[in-house]
PDB file of N, CA and C in Angstrom:
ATOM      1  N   UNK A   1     -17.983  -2.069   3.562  1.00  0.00           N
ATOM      2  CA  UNK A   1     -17.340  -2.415   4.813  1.00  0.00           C
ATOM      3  C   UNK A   1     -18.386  -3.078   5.695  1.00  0.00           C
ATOM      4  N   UNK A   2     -18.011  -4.219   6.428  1.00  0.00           N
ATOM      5  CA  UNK A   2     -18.683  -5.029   7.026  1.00  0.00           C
ATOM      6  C   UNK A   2     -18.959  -4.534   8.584  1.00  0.00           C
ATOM      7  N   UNK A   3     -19.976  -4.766   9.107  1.00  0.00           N
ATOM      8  CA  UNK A   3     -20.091  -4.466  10.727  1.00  0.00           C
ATOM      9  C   UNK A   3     -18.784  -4.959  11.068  1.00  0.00           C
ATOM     10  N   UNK A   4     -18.056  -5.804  11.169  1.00  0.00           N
ATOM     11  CA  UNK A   4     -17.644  -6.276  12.139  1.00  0.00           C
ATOM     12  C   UNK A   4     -15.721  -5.235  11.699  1.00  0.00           C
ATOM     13  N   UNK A   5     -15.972  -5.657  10.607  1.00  0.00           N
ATOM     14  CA  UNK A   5     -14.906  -3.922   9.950  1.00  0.00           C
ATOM     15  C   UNK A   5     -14.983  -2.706  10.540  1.00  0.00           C
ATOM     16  N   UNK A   6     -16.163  -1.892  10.459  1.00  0.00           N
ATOM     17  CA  UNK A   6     -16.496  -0.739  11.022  1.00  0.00           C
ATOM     18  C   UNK A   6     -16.284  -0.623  12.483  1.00  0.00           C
ATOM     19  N   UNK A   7     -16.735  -2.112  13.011  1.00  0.00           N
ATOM     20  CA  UNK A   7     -16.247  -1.585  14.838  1.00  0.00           C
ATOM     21  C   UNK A   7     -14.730  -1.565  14.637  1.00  0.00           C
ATOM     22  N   UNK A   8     -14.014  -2.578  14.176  1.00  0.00           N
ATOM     23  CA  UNK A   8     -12.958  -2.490  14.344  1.00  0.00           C
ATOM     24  C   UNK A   8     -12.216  -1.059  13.962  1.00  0.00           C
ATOM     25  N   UNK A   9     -12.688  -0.656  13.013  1.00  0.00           N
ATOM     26  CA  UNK A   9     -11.976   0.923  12.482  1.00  0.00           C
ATOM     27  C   UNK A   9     -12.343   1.967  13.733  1.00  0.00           C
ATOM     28  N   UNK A  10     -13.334   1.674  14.023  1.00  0.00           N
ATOM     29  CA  UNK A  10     -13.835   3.047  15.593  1.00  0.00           C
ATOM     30  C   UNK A  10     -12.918   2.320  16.407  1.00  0.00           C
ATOM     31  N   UNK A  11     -12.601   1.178  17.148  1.00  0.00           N
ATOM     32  CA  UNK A  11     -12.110   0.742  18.561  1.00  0.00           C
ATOM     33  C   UNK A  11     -10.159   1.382  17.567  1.00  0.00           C
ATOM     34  N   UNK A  12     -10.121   1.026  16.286  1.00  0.00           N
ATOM     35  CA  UNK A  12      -8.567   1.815  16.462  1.00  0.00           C
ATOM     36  C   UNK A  12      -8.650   3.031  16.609  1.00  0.00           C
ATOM     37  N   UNK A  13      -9.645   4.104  15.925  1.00  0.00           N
ATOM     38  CA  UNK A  13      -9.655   5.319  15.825  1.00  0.00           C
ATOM     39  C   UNK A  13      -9.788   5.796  17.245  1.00  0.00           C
ATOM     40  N   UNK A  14     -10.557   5.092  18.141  1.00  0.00           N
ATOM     41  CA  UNK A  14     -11.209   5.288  19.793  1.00  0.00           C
ATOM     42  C   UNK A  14      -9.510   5.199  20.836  1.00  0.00           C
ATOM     43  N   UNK A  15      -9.178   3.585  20.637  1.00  0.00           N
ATOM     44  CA  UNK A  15      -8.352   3.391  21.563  1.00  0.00           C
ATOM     45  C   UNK A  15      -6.775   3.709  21.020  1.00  0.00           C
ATOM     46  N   UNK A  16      -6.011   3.882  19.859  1.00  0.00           N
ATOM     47  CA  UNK A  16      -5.076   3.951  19.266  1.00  0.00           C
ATOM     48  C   UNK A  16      -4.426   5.509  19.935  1.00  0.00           C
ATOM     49  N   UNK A  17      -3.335   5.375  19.396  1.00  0.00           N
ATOM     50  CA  UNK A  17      -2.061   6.460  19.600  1.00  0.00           C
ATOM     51  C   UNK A  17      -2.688   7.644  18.449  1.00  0.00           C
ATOM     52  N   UNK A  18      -2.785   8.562  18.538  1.00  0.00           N
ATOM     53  CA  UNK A  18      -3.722   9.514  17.904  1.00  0.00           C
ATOM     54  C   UNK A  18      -2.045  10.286  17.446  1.00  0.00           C
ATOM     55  N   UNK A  19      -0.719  10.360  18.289  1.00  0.00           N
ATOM     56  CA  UNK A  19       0.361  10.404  16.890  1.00  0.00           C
ATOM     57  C   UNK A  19       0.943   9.613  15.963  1.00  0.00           C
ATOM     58  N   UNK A  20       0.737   8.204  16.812  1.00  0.00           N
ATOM     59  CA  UNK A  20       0.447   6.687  15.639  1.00  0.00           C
ATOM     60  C   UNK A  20       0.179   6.658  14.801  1.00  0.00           C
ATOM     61  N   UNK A  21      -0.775   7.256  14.777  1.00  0.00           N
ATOM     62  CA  UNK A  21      -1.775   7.192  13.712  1.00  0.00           C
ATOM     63  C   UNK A  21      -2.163   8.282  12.449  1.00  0.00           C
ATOM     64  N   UNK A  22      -1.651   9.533  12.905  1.00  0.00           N
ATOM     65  CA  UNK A  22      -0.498  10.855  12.180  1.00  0.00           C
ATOM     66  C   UNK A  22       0.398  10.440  11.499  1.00  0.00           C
ATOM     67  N   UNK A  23       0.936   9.578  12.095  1.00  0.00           N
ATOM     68  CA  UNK A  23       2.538   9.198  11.491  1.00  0.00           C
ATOM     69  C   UNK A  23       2.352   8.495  10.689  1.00  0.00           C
ATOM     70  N   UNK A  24       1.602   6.889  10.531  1.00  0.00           N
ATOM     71  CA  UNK A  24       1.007   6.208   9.413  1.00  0.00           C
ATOM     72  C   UNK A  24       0.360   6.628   8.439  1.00  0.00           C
ATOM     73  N   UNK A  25      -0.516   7.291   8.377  1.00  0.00           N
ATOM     74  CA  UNK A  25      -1.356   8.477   7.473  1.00  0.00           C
ATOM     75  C   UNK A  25      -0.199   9.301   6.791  1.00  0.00           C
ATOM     76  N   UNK A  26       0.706   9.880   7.543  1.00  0.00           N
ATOM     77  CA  UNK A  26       1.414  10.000   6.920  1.00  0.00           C
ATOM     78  C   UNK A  26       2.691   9.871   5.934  1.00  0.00           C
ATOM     79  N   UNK A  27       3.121   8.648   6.536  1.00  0.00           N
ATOM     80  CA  UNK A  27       3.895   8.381   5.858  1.00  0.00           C
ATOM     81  C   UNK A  27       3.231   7.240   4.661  1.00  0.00           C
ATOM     82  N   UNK A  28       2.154   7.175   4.796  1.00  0.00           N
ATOM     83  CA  UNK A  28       1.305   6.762   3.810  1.00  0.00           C
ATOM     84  C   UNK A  28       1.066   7.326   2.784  1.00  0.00           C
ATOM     85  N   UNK A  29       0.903   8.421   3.095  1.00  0.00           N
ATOM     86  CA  UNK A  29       0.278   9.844   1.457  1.00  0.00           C
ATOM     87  C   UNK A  29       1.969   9.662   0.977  1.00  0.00           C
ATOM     88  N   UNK A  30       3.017   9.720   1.992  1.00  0.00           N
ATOM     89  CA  UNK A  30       3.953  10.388   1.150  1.00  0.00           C
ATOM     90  C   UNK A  30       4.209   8.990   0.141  1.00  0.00           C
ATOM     91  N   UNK A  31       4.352   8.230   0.926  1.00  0.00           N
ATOM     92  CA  UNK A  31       4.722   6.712  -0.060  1.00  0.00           C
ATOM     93  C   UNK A  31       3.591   6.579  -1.719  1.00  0.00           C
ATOM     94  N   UNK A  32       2.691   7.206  -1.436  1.00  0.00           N
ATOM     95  CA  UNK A  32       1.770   7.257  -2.540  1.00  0.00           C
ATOM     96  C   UNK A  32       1.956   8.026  -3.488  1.00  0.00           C
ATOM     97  N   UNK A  33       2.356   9.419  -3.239  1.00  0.00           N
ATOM     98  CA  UNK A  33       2.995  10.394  -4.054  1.00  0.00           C
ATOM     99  C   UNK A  33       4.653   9.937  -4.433  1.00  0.00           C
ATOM    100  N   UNK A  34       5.355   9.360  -3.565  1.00  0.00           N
ATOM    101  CA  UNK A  34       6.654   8.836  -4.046  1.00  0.00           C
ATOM    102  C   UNK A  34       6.331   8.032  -5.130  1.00  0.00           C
ATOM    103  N   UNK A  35       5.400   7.026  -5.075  1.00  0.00           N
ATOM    104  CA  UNK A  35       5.056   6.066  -5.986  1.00  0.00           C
ATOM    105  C   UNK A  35       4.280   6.571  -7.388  1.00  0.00           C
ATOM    106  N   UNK A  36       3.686   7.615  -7.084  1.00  0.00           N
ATOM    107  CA  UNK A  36       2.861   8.112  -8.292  1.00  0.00           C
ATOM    108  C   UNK A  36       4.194   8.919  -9.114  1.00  0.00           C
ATOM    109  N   UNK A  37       5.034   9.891  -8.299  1.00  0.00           N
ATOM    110  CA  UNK A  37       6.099   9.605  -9.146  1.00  0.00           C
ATOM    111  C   UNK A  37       7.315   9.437 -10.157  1.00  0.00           C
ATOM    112  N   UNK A  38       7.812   8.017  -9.112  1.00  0.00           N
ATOM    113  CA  UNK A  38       8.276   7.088 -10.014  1.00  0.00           C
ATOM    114  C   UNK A  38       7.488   6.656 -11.312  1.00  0.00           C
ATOM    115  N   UNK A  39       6.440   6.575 -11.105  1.00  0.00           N
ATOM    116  CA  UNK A  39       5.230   5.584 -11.866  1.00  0.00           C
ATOM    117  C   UNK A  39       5.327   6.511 -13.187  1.00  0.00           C
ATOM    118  N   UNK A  40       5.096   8.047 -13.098  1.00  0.00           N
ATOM    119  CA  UNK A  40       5.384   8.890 -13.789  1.00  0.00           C
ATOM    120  C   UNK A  40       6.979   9.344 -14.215  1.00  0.00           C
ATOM    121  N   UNK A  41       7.785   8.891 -14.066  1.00  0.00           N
ATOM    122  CA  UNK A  41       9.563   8.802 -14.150  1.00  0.00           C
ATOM    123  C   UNK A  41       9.092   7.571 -15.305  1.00  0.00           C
ATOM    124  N   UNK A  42       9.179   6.475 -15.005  1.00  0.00           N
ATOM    125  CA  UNK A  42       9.246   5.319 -15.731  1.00  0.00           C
ATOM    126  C   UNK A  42       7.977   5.346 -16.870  1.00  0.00           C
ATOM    127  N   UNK A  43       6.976   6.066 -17.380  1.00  0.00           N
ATOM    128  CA  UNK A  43       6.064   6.474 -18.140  1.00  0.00           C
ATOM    129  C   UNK A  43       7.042   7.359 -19.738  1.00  0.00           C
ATOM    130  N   UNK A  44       7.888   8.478 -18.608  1.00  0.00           N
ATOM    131  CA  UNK A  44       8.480   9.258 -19.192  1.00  0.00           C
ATOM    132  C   UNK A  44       9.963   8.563 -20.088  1.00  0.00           C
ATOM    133  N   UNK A  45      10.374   7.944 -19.412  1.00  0.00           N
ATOM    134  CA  UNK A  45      11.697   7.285 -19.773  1.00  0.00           C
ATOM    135  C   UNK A  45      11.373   6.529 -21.054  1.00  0.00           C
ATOM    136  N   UNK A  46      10.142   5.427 -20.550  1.00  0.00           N
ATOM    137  CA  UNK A  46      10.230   4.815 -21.782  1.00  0.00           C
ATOM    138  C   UNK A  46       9.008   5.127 -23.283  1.00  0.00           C
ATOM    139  N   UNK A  47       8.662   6.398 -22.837  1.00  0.00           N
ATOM    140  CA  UNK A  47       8.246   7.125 -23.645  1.00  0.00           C
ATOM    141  C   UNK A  47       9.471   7.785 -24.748  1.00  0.00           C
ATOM    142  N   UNK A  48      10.393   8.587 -24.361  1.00  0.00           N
ATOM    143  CA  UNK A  48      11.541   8.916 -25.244  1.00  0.00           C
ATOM    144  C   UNK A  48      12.656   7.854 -24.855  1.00  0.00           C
ATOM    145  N   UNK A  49      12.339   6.908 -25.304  1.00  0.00           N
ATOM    146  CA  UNK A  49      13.561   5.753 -25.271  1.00  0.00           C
ATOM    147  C   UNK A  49      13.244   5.140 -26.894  1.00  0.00           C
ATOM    148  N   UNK A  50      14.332   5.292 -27.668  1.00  0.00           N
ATOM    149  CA  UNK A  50      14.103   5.189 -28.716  1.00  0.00           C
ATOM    150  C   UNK A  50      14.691   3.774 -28.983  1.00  0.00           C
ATOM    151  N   UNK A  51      15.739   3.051 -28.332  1.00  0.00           N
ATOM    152  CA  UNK A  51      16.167   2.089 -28.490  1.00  0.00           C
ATOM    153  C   UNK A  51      16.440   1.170 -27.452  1.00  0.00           C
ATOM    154  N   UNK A  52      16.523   0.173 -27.364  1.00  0.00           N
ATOM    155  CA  UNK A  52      17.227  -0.556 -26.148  1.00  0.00           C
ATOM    156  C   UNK A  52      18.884  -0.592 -25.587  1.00  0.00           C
ATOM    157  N   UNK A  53      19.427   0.294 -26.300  1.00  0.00           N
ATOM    158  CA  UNK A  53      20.820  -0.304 -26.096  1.00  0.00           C
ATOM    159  C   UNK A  53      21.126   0.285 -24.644  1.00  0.00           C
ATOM    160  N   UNK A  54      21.762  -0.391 -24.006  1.00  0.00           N
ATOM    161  CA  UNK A  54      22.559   0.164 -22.738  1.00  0.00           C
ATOM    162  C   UNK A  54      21.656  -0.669 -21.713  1.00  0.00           C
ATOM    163  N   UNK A  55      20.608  -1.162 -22.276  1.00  0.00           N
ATOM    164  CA  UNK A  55      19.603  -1.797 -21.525  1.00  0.00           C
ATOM    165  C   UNK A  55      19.650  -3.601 -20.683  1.00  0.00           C
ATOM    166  N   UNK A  56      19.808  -4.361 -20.108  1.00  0.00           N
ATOM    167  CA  UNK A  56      19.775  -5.460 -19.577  1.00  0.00           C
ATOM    168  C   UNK A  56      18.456  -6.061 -20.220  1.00  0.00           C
ATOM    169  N   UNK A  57      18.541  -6.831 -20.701  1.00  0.00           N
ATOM    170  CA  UNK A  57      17.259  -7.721 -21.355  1.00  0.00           C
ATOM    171  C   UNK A  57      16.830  -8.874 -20.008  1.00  0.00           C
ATOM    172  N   UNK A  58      17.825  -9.081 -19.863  1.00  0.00           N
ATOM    173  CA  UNK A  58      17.634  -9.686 -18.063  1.00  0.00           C
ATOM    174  C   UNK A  58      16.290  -9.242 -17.289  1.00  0.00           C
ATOM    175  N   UNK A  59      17.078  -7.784 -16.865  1.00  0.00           N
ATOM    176  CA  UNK A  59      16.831  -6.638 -15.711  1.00  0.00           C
ATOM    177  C   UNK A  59      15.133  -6.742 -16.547  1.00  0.00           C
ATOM    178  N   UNK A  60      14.977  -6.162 -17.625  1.00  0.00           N
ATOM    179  CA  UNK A  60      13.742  -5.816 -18.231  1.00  0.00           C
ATOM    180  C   UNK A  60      12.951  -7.286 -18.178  1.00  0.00           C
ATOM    181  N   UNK A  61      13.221  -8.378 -18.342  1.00  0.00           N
ATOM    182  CA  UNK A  61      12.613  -9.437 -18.043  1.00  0.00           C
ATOM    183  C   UNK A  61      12.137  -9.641 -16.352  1.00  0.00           C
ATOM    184  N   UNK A  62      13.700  -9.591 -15.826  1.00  0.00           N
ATOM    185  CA  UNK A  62      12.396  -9.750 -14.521  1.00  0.00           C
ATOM    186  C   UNK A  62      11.810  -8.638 -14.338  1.00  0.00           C
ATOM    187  N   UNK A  63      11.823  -7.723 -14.253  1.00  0.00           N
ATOM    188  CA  UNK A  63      10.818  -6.623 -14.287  1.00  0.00           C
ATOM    189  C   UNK A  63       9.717  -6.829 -14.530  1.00  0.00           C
ATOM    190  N   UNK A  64       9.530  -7.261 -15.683  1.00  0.00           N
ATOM    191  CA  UNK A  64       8.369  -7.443 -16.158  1.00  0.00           C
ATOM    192  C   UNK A  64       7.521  -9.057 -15.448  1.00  0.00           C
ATOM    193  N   UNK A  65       8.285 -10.092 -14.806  1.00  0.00           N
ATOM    194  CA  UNK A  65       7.993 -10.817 -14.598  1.00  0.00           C
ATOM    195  C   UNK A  65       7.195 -10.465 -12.953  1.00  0.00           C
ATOM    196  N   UNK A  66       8.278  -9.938 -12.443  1.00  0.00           N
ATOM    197  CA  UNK A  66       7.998  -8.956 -11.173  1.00  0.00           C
ATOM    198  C   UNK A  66       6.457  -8.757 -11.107  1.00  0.00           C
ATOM    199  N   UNK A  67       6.405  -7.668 -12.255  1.00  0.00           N
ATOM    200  CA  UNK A  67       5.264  -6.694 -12.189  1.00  0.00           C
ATOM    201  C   UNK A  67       3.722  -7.605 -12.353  1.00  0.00           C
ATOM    202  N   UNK A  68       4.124  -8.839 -13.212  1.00  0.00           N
ATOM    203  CA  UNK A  68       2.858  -9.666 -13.876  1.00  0.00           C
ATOM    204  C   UNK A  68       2.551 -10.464 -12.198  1.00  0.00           C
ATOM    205  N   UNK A  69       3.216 -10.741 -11.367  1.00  0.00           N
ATOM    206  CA  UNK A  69       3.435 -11.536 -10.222  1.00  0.00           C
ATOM    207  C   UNK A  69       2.568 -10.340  -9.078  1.00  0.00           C
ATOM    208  N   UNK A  70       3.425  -9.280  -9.271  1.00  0.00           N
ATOM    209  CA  UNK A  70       2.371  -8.319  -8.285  1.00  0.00           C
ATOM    210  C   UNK A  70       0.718  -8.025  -8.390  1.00  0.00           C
ATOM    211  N   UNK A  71       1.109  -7.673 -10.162  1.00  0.00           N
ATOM    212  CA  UNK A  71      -0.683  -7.836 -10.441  1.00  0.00           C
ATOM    213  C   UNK A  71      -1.168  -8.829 -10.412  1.00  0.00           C
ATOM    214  N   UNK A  72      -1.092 -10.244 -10.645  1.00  0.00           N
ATOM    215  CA  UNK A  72      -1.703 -10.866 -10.176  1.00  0.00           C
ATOM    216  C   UNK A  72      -2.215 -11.513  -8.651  1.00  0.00           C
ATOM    217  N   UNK A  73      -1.242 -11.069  -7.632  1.00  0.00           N
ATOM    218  CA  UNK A  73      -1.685 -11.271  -6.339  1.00  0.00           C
ATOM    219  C   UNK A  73      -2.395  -9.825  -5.716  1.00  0.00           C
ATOM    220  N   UNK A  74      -2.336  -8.998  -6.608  1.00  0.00           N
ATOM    221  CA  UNK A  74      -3.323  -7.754  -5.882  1.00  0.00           C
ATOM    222  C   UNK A  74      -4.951  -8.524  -6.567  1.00  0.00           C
ATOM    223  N   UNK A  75      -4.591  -8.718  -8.249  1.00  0.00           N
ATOM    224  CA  UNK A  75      -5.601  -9.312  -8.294  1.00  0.00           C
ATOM    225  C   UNK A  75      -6.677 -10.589  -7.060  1.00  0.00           C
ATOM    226  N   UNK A  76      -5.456 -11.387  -7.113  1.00  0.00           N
ATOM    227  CA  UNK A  76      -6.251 -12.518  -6.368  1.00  0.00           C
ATOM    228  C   UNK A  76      -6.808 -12.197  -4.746  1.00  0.00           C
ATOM    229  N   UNK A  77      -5.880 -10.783  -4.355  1.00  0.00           N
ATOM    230  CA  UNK A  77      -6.556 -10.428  -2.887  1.00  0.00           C
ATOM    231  C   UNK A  77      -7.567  -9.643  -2.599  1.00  0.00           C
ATOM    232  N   UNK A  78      -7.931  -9.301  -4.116  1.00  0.00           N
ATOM    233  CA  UNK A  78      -8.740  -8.311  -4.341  1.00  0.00           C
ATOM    234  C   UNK A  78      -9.893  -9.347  -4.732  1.00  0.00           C
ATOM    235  N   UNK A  79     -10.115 -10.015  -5.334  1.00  0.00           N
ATOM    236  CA  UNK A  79     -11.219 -11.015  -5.502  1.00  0.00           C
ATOM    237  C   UNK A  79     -11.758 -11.643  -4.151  1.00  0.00           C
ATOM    238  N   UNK A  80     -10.835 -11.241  -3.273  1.00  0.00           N
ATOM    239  CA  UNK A  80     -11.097 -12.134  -1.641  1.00  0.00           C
ATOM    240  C   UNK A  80     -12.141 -11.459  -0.859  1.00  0.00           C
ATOM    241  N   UNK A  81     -12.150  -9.934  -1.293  1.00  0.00           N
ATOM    242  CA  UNK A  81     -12.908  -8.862  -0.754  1.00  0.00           C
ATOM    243  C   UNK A  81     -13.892  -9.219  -0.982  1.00  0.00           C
TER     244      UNK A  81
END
């Protein structure tokens, strides 16, 4: 983290809404554990999924197109750091 990062994190922690900022934190962890999971739901599913039928080849395409699109822009914002 850069000086000019670090002041900025004290002047929110200093001047900010101190239940603002409860509330983001929190509804932060929970979104993380919601996400961990799903993440763990969809691990499980297609772990005992023995076949495709009933399945959208569609739906599973963009999905997957989705997902290659997300990782690559976490990638590319993450290289920015």
């Amino acid at each position: 983290m850069g000086e000019g990062e670090s002041d900025e994190f004290k002047r929110v922690l200093l001047e900010g809404n101190p239940y603002f900022l409860a509330l983001t934190c929190s509804v932060s962890l929970l979104h993380s554990v919601f996400d961990f999971f799903a993440f763990k739901n969809d691990i499980g599913f297609w772990k005992n999924k023995k076949s495709v039928e009933g399945l959208s080849v569609r739906t599973i395409g963009l999905n997957a197109i989705m997902q290659v699109s997300l990782a690559a822009e976490c990638q590319s914002s993450c290289a920015h750091l």
